[in-house]
Protein backbone atom coordinates (compact mmCIF):
# COMPACT_ATOMS: atom_id res chain seq x y z
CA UNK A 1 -5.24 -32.44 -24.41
CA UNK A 2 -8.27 -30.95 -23.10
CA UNK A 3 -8.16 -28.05 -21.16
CA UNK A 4 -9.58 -29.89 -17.83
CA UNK A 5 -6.07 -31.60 -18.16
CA UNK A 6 -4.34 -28.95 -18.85
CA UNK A 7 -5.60 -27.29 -16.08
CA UNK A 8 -4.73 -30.00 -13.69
CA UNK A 9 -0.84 -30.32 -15.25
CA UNK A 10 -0.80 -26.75 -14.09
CA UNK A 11 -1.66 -27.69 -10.93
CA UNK A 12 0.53 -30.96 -10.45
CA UNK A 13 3.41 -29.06 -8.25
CA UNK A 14 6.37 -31.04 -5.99
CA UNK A 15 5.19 -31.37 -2.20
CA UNK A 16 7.52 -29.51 -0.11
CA UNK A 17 7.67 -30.14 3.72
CA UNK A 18 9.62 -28.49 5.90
CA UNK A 19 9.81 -25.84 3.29
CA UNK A 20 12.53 -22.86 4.21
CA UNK A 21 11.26 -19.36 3.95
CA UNK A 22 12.65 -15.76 3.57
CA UNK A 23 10.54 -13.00 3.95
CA UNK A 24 11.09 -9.65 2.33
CA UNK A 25 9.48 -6.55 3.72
CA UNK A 26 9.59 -3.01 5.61
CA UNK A 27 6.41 -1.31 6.37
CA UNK A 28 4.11 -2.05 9.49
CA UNK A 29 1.60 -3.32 6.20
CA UNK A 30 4.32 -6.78 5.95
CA UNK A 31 3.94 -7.02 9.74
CA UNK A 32 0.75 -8.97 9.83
CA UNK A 33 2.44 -11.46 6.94
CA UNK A 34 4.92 -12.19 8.62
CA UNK A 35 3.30 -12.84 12.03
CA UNK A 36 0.61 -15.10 10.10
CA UNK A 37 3.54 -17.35 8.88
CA UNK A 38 4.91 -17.44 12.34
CA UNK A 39 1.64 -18.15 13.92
CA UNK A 40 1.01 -21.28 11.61
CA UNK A 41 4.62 -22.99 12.01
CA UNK A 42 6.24 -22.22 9.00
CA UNK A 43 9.80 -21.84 8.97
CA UNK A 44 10.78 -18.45 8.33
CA UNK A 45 14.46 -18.76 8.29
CA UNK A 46 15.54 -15.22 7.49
CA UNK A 47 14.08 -11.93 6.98
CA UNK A 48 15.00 -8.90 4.57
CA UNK A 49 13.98 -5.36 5.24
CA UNK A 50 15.37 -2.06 4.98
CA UNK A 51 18.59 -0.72 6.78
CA UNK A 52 17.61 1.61 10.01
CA UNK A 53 16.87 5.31 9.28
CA UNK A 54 16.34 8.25 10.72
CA UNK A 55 13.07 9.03 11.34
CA UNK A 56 10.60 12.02 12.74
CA UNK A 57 11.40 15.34 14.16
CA UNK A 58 13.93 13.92 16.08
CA UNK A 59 15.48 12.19 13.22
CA UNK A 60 16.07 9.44 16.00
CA UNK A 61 17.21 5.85 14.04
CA UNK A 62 14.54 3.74 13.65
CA UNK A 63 14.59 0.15 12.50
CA UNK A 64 11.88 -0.91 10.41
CA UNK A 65 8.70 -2.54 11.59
CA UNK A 66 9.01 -5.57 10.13
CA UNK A 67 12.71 -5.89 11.63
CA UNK A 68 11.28 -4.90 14.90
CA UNK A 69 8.67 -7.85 14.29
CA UNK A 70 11.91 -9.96 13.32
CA UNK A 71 14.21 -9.23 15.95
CA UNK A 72 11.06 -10.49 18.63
CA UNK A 73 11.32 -13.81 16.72
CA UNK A 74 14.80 -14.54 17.27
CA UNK A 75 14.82 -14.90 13.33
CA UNK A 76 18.02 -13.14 11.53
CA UNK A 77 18.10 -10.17 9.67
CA UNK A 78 19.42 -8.77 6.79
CA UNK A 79 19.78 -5.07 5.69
CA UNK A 80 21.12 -4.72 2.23
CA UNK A 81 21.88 -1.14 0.64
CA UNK A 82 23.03 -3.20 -2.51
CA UNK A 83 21.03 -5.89 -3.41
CA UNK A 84 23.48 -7.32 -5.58
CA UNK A 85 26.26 -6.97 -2.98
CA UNK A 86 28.15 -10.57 -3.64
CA UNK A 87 28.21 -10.18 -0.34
CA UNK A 88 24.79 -9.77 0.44
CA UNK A 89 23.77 -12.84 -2.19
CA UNK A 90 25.82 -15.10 -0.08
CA UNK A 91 24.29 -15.07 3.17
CA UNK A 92 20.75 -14.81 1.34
CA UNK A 93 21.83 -18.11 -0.19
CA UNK A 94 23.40 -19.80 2.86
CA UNK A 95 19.64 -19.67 3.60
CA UNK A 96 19.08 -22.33 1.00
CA UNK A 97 15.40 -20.74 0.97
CA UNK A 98 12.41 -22.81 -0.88
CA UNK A 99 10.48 -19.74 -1.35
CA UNK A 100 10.86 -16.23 -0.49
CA UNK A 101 7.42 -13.88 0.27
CA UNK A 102 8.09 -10.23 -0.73
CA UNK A 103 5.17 -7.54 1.10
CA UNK A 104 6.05 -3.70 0.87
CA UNK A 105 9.68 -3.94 -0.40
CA UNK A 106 11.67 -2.33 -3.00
CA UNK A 107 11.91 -3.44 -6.91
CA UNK A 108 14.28 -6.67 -6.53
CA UNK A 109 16.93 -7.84 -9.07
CA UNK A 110 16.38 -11.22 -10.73
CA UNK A 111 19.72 -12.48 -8.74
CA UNK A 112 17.49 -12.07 -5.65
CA UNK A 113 13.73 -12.82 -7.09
CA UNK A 114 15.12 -16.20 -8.87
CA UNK A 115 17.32 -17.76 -6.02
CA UNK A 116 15.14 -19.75 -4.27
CA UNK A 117 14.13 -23.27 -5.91
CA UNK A 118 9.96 -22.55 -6.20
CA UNK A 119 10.90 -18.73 -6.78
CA UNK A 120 9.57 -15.55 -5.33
CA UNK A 121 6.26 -14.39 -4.33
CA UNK A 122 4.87 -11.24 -3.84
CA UNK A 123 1.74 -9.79 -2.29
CA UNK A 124 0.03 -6.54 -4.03
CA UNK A 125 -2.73 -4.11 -2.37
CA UNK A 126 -5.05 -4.26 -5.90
CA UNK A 127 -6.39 -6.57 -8.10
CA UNK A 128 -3.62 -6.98 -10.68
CA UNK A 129 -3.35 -5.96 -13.39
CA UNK A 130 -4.95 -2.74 -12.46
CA UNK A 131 -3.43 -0.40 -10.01
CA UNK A 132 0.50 -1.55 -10.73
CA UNK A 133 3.01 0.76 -8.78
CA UNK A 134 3.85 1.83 -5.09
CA UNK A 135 0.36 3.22 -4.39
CA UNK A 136 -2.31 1.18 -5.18
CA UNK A 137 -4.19 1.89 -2.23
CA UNK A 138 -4.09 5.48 -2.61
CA UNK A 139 -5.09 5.37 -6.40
CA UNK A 140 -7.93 3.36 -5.64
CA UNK A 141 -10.20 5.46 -3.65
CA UNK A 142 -8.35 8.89 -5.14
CA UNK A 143 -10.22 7.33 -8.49
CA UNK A 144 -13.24 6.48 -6.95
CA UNK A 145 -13.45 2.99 -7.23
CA UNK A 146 -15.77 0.89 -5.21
CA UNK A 147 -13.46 -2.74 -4.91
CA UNK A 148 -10.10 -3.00 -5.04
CA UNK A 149 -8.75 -6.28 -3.24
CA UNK A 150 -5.57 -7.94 -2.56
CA UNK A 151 -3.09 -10.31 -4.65
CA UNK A 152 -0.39 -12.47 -4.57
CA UNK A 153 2.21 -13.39 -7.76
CA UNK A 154 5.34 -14.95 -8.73
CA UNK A 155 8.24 -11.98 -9.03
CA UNK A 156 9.00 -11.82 -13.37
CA UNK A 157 11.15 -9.22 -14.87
CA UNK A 158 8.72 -6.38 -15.24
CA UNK A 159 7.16 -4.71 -12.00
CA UNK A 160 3.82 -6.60 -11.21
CA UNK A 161 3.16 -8.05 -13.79
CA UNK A 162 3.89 -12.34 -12.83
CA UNK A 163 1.69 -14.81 -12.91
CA UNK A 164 -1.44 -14.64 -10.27
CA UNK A 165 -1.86 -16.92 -7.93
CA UNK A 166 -4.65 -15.95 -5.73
CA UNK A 167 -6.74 -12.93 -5.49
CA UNK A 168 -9.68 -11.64 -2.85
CA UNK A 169 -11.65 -8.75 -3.29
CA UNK A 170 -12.64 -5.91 -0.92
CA UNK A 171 -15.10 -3.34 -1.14
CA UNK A 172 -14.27 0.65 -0.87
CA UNK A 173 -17.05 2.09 1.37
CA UNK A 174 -17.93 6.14 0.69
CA UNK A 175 -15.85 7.60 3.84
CA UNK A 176 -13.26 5.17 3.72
CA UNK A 177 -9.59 6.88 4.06
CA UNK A 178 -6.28 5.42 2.95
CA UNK A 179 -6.21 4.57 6.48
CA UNK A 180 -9.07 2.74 6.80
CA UNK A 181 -8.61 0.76 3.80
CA UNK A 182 -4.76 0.01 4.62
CA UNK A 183 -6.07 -1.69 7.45
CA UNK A 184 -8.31 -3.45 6.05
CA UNK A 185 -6.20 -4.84 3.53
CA UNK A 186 -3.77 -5.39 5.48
CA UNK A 187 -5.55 -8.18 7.02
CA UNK A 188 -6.97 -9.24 4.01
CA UNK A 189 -3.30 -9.34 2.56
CA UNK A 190 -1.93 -11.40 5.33
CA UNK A 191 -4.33 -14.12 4.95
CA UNK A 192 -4.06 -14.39 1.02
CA UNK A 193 0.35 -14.75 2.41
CA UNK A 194 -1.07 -17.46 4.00
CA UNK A 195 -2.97 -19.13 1.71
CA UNK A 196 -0.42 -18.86 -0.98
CA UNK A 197 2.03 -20.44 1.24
CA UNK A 198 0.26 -23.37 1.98
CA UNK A 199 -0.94 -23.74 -1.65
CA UNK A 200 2.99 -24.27 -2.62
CA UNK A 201 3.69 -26.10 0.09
CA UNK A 202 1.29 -28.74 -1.16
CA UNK A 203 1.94 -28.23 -4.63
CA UNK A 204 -1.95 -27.13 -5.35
CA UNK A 205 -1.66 -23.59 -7.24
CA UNK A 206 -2.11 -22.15 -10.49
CA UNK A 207 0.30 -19.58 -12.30
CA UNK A 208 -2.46 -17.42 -14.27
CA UNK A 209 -1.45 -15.21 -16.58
CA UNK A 210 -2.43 -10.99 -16.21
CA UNK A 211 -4.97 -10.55 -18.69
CA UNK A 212 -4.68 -7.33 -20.54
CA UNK A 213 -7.04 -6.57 -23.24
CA UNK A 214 -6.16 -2.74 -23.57
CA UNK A 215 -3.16 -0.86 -22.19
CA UNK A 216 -5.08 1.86 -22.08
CA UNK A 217 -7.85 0.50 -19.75
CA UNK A 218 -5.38 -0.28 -17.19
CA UNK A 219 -5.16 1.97 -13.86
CA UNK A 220 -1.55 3.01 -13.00
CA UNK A 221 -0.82 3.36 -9.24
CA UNK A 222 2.34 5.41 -9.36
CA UNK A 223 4.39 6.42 -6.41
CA UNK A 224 2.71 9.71 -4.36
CA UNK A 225 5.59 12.97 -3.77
CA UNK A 226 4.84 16.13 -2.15
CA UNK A 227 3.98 18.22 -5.81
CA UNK A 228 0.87 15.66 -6.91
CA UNK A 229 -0.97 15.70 -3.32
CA UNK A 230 -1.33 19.57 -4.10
CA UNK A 231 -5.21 19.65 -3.84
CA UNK A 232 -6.63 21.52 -7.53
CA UNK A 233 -9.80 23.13 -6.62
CA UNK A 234 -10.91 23.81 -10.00
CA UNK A 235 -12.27 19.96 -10.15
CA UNK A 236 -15.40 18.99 -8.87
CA UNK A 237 -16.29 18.54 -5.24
CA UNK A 238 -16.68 14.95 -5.24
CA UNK A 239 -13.43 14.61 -7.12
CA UNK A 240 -11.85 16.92 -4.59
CA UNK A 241 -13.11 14.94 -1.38
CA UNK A 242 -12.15 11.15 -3.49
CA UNK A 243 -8.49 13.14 -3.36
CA UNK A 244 -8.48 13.93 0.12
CA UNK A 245 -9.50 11.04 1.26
CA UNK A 246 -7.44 8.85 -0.82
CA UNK A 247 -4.08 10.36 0.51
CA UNK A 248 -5.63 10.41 4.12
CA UNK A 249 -3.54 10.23 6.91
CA UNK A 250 -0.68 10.24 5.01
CA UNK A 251 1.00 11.79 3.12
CA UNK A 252 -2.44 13.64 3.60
CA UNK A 253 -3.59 16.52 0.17
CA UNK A 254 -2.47 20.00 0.85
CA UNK A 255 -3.74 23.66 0.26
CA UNK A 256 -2.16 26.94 0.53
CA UNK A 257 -4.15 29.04 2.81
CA UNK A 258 -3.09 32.81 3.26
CA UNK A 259 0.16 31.91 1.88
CA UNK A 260 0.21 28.85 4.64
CA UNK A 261 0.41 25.29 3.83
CA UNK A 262 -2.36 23.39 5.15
CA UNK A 263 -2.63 19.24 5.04
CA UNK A 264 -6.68 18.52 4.82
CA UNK A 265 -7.18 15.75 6.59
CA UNK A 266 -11.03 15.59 6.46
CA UNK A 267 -14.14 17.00 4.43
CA UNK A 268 -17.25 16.71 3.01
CA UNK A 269 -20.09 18.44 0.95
CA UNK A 270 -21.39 21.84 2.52
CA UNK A 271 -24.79 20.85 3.51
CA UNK A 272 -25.93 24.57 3.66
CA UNK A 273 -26.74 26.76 1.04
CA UNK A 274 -23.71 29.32 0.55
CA UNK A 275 -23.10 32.30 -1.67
CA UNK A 276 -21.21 31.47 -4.73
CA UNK A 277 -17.75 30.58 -4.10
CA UNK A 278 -14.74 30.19 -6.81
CA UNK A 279 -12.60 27.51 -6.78
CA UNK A 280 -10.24 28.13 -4.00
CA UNK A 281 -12.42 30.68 -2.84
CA UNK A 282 -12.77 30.27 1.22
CA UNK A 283 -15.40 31.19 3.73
CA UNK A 284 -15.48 31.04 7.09
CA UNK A 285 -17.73 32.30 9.91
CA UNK A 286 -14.63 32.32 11.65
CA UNK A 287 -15.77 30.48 14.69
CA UNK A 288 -17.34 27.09 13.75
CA UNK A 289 -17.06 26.56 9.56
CA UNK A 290 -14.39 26.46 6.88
CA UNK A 291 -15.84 26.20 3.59
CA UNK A 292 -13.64 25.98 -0.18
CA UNK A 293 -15.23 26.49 -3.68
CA UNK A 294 -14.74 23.69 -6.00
CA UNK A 295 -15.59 23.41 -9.71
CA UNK A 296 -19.46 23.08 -8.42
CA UNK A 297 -20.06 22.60 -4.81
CA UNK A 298 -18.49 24.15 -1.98
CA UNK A 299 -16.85 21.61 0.73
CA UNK A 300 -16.99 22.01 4.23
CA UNK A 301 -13.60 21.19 5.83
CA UNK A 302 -13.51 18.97 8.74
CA UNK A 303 -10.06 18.16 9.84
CA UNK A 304 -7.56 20.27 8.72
CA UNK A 305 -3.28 20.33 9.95
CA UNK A 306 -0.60 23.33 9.42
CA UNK A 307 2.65 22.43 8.80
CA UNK A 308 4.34 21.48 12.07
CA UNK A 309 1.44 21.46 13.63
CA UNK A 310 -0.58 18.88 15.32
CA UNK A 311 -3.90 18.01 13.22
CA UNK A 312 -7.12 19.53 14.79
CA UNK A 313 -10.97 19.67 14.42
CA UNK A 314 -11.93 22.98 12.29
CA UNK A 315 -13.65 24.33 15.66
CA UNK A 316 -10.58 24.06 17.81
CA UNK A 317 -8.38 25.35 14.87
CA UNK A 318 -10.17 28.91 14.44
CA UNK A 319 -10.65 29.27 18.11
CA UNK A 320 -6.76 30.07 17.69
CA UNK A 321 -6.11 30.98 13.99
CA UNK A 322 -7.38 33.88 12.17
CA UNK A 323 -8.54 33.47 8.19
């Protein structure tokens, strides 16, 4: 068999109208999915997302955004703690789901990802196989890449790492944020949802295979906590803005300052010539300039939040804080 033919056995899928959905997901990133689906007629019959929590200062409970999303629907929702509650697995398969779409959800058991008949999908903020993990997006620009992109991939046994089914690119401009970049990719995401889902639904899609040549080449995007967004000064100043830009808005890089924690929301290269400051070392004129030594050059910060506090320009902040 040549592999022209072989390609096109691997494309030969079962037609499936009226195909049943269930989509899996929690974040505001799903919302956009799931709304795309909805827009284009598809038949979302159920949706999975995490149970309410409390949330904020208030620790008022919150439901999730994509049950918020669900609820406006009229489409039923689950909320597992267990997802291998027998209980749980019984509604999900009174469903009798084609295909279920996973965006921003937690590691699912096979008893879940293998249910429906044409399996599980899910949708990843990178372009597998680099950047596996819970924060791809983060890692990206925190590394200084230039593209990352958007994929989507049948659910297998180890954590993304199923076959690809469709993949777009996007660019990483210089003074995009985390936040910028989720937002992009968002929409970028929810389209790929889309095209994936119609690809099945005709039966015209591809499993490939992640290609790995070296372990050791491949970018891990493991999950962010409070200790690793400590900012280390003693590393060059473009590695020190990549950092702070890469975990802005949120969870945002943080600095002791006189014994205060400080998020640092925003910065860039002093464009002035300073004495020499160590790393850590800060300098301010007290009125309209915070600058940090780094490894070589000083940066300038821009946007800077103490804990509690609201986040504020560096001029309104040391109109009412002393350094």
């Amino acid at each position: 068999m040549s592999k022209h033919d072989e390609n096109r056995k691997h494309q030969q899928h079962k037609v499936v109208p009226n195909m049943r959905l269930v989509f899996i997901g929690t974040p505001g990133f799903a919302v956009p999915s799931l709304e795309i689906l909805l827009a284009n007629n598809y038949d979302v019959v159920a949706v999975v997302t995490a149970p309410d929590k409390p949330q904020g200062r208030g620790r008022k409970v919150m439901a999730s955004p994509v049950k918020v999303a669900a609820v406006a629907h009229n489409i039923p929702v689950l909320q597992p703690v267990d997802l291998r509650a027998p209980s749980f697995l019984k509604v999900l398969g009174s469903y009798r789901a084609h295909l279920q779409v996973v965006v921003a959800f937690r590691i699912l058991p096979q008893v879940v990802w293998a249910m429906p008949t044409l399996g599980t999908f899910n949708l990843h903020a990178s372009l597998l196989p680099q950047y596996r993990g819970a924060a791809p997006i983060h890692r990206a620009i925190i590394n200084g890449e230039q593209e990352t992109g958007v994929t989507t991939f049948f659910l297998e046994q180890a954590v993304d790492t199923g076959h690809v089914l469709f993949q777009e690119g996007e660019p990483i401009h210089p003074h995009d944020t985390a936040g910028t970049l989720h937002a992009r990719l968002q929409r970028k995401g929810a389209a790929l949802v889309l095209k994936t889902v119609q690809a099945i639904a005709q039966g015209e899609y591809t499993r490939k295979p992640q290609v790995v040549t070296q372990e050791s080449l491949l970018q891990k995007a493991p999950k962010l906590v409070k200790e690793n967004c400590q900012i280390n000064w003693n590393q060059e100043a473009e590695v020190t803005l990549n950092f702070i830009r890469g975990l802005a808005p949120h969870p945002a890089a943080w600095t002791l300052l006189n014994n205060q924690t400080y998020k640092i929301l925003s910065a860039e290269k002093a464009t002035i010539v300073l004495p020499y400051l160590a790393p850590g070392q800060v300098l301010s004129d007290r009125k309209h300039h915070i600058y940090v030594g780094t490894a070589d050059i000083p940066i300038a910060i821009k946007v800077l939040q103490r804990g509690g506090k609201r986040p504020m320009e560096v001029q309104e902040f040391l109109r009412g804080n002393k350094l």
